[in-house]
Protein backbone atom coordinates (compact mmCIF):
# COMPACT_ATOMS: atom_id res chain seq x y z
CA UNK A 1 0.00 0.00 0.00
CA UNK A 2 2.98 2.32 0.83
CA UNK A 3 4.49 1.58 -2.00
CA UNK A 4 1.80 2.92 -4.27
CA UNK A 5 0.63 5.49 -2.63
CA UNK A 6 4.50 7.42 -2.18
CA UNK A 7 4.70 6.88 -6.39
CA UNK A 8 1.11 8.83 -6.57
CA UNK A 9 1.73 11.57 -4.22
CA UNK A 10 5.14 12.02 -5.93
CA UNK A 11 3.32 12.15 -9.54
CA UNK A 12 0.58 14.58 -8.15
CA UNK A 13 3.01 17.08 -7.18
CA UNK A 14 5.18 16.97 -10.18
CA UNK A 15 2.96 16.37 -12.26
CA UNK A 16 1.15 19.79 -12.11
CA UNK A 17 4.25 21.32 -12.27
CA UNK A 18 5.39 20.16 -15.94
CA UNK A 19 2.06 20.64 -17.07
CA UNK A 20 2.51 24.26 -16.40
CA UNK A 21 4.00 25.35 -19.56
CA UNK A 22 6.66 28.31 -19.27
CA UNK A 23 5.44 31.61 -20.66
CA UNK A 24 6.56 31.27 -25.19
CA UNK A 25 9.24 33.66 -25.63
CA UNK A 26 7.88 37.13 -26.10
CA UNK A 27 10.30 37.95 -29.15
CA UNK A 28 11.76 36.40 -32.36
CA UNK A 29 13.83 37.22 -34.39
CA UNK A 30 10.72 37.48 -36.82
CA UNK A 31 9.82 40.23 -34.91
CA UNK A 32 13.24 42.03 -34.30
CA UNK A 33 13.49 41.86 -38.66
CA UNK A 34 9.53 43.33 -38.72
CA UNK A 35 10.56 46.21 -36.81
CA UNK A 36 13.60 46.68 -38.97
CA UNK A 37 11.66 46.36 -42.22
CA UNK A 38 9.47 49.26 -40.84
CA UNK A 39 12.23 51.36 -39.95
CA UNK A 40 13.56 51.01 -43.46
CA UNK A 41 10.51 52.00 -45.09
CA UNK A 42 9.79 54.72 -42.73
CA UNK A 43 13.42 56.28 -43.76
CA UNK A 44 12.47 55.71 -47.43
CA UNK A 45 9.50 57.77 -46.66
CA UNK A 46 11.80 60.34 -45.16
CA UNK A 47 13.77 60.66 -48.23
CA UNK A 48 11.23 61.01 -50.46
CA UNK A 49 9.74 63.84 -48.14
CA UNK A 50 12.91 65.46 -48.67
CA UNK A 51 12.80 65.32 -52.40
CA UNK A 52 9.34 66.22 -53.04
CA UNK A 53 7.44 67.22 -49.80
CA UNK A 54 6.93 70.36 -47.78
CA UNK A 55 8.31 71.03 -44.41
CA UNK A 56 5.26 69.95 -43.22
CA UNK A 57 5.62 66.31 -44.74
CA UNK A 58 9.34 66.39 -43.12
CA UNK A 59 8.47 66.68 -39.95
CA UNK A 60 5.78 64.07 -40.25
CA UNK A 61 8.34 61.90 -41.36
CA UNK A 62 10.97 62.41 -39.02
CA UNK A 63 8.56 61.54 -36.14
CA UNK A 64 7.57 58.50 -37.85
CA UNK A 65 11.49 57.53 -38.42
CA UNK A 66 11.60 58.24 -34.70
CA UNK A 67 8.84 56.72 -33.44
CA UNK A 68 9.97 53.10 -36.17
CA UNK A 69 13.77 53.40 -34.55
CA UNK A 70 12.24 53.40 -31.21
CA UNK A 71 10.08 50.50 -32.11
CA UNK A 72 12.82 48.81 -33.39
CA UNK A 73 14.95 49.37 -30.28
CA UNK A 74 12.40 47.82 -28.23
CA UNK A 75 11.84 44.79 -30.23
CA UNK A 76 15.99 44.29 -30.27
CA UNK A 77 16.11 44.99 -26.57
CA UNK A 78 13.48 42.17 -25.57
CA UNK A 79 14.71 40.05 -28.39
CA UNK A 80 18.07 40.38 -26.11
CA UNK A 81 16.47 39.36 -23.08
CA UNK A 82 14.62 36.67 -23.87
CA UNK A 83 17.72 35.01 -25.80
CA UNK A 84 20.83 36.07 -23.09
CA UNK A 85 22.75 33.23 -23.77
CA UNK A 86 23.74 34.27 -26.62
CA UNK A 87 24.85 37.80 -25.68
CA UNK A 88 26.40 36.61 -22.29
CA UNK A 89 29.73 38.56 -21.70
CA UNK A 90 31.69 35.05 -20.80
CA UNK A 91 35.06 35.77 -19.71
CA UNK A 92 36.38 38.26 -21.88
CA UNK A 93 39.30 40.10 -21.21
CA UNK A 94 41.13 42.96 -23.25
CA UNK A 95 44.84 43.68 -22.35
CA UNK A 96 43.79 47.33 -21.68
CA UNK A 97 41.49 49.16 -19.89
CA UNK A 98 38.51 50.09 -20.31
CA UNK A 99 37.51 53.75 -22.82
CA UNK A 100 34.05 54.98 -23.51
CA UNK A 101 34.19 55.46 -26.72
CA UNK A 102 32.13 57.88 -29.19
CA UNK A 103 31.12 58.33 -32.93
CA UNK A 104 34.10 59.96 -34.36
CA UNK A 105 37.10 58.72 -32.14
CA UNK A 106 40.11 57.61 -33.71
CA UNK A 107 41.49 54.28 -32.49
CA UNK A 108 45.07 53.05 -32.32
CA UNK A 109 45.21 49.63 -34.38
CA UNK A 110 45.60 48.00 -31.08
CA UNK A 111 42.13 48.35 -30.24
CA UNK A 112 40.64 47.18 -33.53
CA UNK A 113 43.24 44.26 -34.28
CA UNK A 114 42.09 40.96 -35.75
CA UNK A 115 41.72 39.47 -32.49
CA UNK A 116 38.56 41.48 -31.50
CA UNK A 117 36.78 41.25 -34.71
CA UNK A 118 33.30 39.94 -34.24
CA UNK A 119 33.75 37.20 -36.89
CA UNK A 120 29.55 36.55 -36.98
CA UNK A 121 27.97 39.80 -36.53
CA UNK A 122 24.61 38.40 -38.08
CA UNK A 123 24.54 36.36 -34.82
CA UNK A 124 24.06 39.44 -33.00
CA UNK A 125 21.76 40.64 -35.13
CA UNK A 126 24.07 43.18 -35.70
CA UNK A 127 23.65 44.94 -39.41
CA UNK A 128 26.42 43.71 -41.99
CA UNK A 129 29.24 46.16 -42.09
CA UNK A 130 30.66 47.71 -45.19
CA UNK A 131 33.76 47.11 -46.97
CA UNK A 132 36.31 48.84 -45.00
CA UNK A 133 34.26 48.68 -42.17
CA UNK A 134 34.51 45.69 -39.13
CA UNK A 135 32.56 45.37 -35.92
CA UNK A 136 34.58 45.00 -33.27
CA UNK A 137 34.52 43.84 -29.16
CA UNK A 138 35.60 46.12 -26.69
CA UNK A 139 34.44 44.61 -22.83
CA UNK A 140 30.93 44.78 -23.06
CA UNK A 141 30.99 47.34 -26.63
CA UNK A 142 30.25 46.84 -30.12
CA UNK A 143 32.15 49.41 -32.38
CA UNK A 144 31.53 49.48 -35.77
CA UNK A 145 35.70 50.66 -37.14
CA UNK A 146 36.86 51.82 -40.47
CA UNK A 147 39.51 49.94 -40.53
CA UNK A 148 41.62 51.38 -42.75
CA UNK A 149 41.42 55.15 -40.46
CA UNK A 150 40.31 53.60 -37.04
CA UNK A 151 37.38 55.86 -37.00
CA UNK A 152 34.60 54.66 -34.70
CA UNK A 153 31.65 54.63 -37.39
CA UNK A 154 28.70 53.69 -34.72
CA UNK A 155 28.83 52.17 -30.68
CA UNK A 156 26.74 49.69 -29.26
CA UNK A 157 27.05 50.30 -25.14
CA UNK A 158 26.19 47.68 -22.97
CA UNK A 159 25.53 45.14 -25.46
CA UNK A 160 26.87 41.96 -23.81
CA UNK A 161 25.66 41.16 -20.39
């Protein structure tokens, strides 16, 4: 009788708990390339506001580019969090210290050498860089570097965890 009756109290508890499903993952990367479509064709508007509209039409559109990049930012941000394994810091080390860097800088090739390219930036879901141009790891920083000036072209803060 004991025997049976430990194996159902064990299955009623656990049981319940499985059957619980976990909450589906608010984001996907469906999502994150949605948002990014939008933004694109929000900017197209943008231009062609420029070429053809009134001031009027500009503004309209720059609040609409903002209001898509914002979007987007959101949907990248929670895409992020729901998939931190990916963007987990690990341990990663530079041989210097640390520099908050801005659009603009100019980087000695020691902080843009081989060794910190990001090899798979679509992984990221970073955007592909131009010729001339690499993304590259600095602590928890993405910098997008010409390489051939060391130029910081655009900064990702914070993006690994």
């Amino acid at each position: 009788m004991r025997k049976t009756i430990l194996p159902l109290l064990m299955a009623a508890v656990i049981l319940p708990a499985t059957a619980i499903s976990a909450p589906a993952s608010a984001q996907t990367a469906r999502d994150v390339r949605d948002a990014h479509r939008d933004l694109r064709q929000e900017q197209r508007e943008l231009n062609q506001a420029y070429r053809k509209g009134d001031a009027r039409d500009i503004r309209e559109e720059k609040r609409d580019v903002r209001e898509a990049r914002r979007d987007y930012d959101r949907e990248l941000r929670q895409y992020r969090k729901s998939h931190r394994s990916v963007y987990a810091r690990g341990k990663w080390n530079a041989p210097f210290r640390y520099q908050h860097w801005n659009r603009g800088a100019h980087l000695r090739p020691a902080y843009y050498a081989p060794r910190y390219y990001i090899a798979n930036p679509a992984r990221y879901r970073l955007p592909p860089a131009r010729p001339g141009l690499r993304w590259v790891r600095h602590y928890d920083d993405v910098l997008l570097v010409n390489i051939r000036t060391g130029v910081v072209v655009d900064v990702y803060r914070g993006f690994f965890w």
